[in-house]
Every structure is written in structure tokens, then in C-alpha cells.
Protein backbone atom coordinates (compact mmCIF):
# COMPACT_ATOMS: atom_id res chain seq x y z
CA UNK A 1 45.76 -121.44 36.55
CA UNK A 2 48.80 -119.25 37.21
CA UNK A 3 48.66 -117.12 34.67
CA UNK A 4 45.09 -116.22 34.27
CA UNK A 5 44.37 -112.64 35.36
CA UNK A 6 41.03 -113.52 36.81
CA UNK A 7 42.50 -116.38 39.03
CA UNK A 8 44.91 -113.66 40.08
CA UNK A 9 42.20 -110.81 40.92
CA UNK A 10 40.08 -113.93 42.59
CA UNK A 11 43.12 -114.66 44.54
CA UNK A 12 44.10 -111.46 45.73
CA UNK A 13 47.41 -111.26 43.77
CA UNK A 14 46.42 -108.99 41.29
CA UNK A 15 43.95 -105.57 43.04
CA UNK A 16 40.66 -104.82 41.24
CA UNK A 17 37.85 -102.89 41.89
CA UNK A 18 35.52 -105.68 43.54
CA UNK A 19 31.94 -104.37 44.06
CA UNK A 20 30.47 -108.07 45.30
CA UNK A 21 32.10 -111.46 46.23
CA UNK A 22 30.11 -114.71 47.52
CA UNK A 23 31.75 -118.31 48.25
CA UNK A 24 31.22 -119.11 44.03
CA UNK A 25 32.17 -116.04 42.68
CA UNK A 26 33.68 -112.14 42.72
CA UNK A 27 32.36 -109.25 40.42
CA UNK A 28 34.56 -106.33 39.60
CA UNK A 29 34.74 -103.48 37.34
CA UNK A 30 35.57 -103.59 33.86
CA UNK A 31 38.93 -101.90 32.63
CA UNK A 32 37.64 -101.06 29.53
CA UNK A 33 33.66 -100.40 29.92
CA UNK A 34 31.62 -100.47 26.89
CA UNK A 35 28.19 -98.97 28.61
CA UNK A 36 28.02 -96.76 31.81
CA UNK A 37 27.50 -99.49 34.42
CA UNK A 38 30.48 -102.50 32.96
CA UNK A 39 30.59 -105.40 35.37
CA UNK A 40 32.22 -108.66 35.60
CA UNK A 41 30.87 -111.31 36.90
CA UNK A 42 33.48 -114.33 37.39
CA UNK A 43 33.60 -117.80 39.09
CA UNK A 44 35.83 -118.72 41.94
CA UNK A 45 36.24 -121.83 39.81
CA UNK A 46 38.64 -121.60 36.76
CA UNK A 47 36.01 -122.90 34.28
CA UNK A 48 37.16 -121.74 30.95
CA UNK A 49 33.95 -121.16 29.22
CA UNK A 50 30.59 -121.54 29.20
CA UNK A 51 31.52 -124.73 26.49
CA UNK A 52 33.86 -126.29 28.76
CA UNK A 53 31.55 -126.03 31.98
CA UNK A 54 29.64 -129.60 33.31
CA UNK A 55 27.44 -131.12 34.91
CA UNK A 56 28.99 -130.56 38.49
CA UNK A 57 29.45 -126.69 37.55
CA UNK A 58 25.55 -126.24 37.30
CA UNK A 59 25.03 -124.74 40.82
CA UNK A 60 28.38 -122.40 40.01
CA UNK A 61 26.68 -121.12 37.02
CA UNK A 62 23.26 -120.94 38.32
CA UNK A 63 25.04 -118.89 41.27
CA UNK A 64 26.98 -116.40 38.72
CA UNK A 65 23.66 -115.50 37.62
CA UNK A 66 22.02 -115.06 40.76
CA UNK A 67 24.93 -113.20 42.10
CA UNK A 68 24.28 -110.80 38.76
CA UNK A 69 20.46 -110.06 39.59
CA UNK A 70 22.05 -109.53 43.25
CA UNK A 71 24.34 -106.65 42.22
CA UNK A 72 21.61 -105.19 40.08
CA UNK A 73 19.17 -104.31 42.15
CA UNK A 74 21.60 -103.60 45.24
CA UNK A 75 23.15 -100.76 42.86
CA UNK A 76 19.27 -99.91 41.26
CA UNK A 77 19.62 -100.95 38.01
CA UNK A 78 16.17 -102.13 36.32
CA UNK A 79 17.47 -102.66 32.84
CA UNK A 80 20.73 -104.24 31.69
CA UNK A 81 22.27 -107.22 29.57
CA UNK A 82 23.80 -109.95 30.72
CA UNK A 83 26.29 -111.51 28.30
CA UNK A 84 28.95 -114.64 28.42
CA UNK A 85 31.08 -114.56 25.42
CA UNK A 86 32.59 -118.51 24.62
CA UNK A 87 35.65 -118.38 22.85
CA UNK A 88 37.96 -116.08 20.64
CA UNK A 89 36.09 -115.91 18.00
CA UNK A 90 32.81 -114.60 19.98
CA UNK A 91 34.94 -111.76 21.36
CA UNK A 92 36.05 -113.62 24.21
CA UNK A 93 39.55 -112.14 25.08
CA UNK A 94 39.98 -114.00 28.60
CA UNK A 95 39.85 -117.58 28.67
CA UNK A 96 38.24 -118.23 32.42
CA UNK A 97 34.35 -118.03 32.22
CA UNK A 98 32.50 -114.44 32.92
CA UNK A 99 29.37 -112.79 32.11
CA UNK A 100 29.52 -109.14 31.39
CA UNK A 101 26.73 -107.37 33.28
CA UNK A 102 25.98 -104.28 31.11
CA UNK A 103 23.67 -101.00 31.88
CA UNK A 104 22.92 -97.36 31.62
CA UNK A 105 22.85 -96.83 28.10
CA UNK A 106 20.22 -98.30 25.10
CA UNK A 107 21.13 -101.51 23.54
CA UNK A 108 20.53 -102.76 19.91
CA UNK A 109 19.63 -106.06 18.68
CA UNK A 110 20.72 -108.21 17.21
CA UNK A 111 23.77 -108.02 19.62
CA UNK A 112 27.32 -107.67 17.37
């Protein structure tokens, strides 16, 4: 997609802070954190969301969560959340798949 900032970051046409990349995916910092430690965590693939995602995306999505256990313990971090928002209305603001990898501060639950 040519206008999707994540394609661009993935592609190299737009500079982020990228702290892992694999053949499936790259993980960056967040622009606007909301806990100490604000990772994202996005496919290589332009999969919108977690709803649009099939069958042939399953090794892709187990990957993205491998890839987040990965980055945790290669940066130390025992506890953190791991959260994929699908669609607007669940808070999700771009529309190319990602899971938020979260740490460093306590979390409440229910989540919202």
C-alpha cells in the first residue's frame, strides 16, 4: 500500500527507530509511548488487521509473536502486554496489522 506509514518504515522510505527486523516482520519504537518500554511489532506483509488476516497468514502471525517474546527477553523485560487493536473503533489508528508490546510500568484490568 503506498500510503500506509508502516509499509513506508518497512520499506525504508520513511526512517524509524527499528530495534529488531526478521524476514516476516520489523519492530520499532512507538512515537507516542503509553508505558516506559512502547514497541511495535509489524508484519512485512500489509495485512490490515488481525480480522482481515487468513489462513495462509498463520505462520506471519505466529512469527509476530515470536519475534515479540524475542525482543523481550533480548532487552530483559520479564513482564509486559502484548496487544493488537482491530479496527477504529478498538483504538486502532493505523490500518496495517501490529501488536503493541508494552512494559515498565503496572497495568490494570480490564484493559480500556
Amino acid at each position: 500500500m503506498t500510503d500506509c506509514i508502516f509499509c513506508k518504515i518497512i520499506s525504508g522510505e520513511v526512517k524509524s527507530q527499528i530495534i529488531y527486523e526478521d524476514d516476516f516482520c520489523v519492530a520499532f519504537k512507538d512515537l507516542n509511548p503509553q508505558a516506559p518500554t512502547h514497541i511495535l511489532i509489524v508484519p512485512k506483509k500489509h495485512i490490515e488487521n488481525i480480522a482481515a488476516a487468513g489462513e495462509d497468514d498463520a505462520l506471519v502471525l505466529g512469527k509476530l509473536q515470536l519475534a515479540a517474546a524475542k525482543i523481550a527477553k533480548e532487552n530483559n523485560i520479564k513482564d509486559f502486554r502484548l496487544v493488537a487493536n482491530n479496527g477504529k473503533g478498538a483504538g486502532q489508528s493505523v490500518m496495517h496489522l501490529h501488536y503493541h508490546l508494552m512494559a515498565g510500568r503496572r497495568f490494570l484490568w480490564p484493559a480500556g
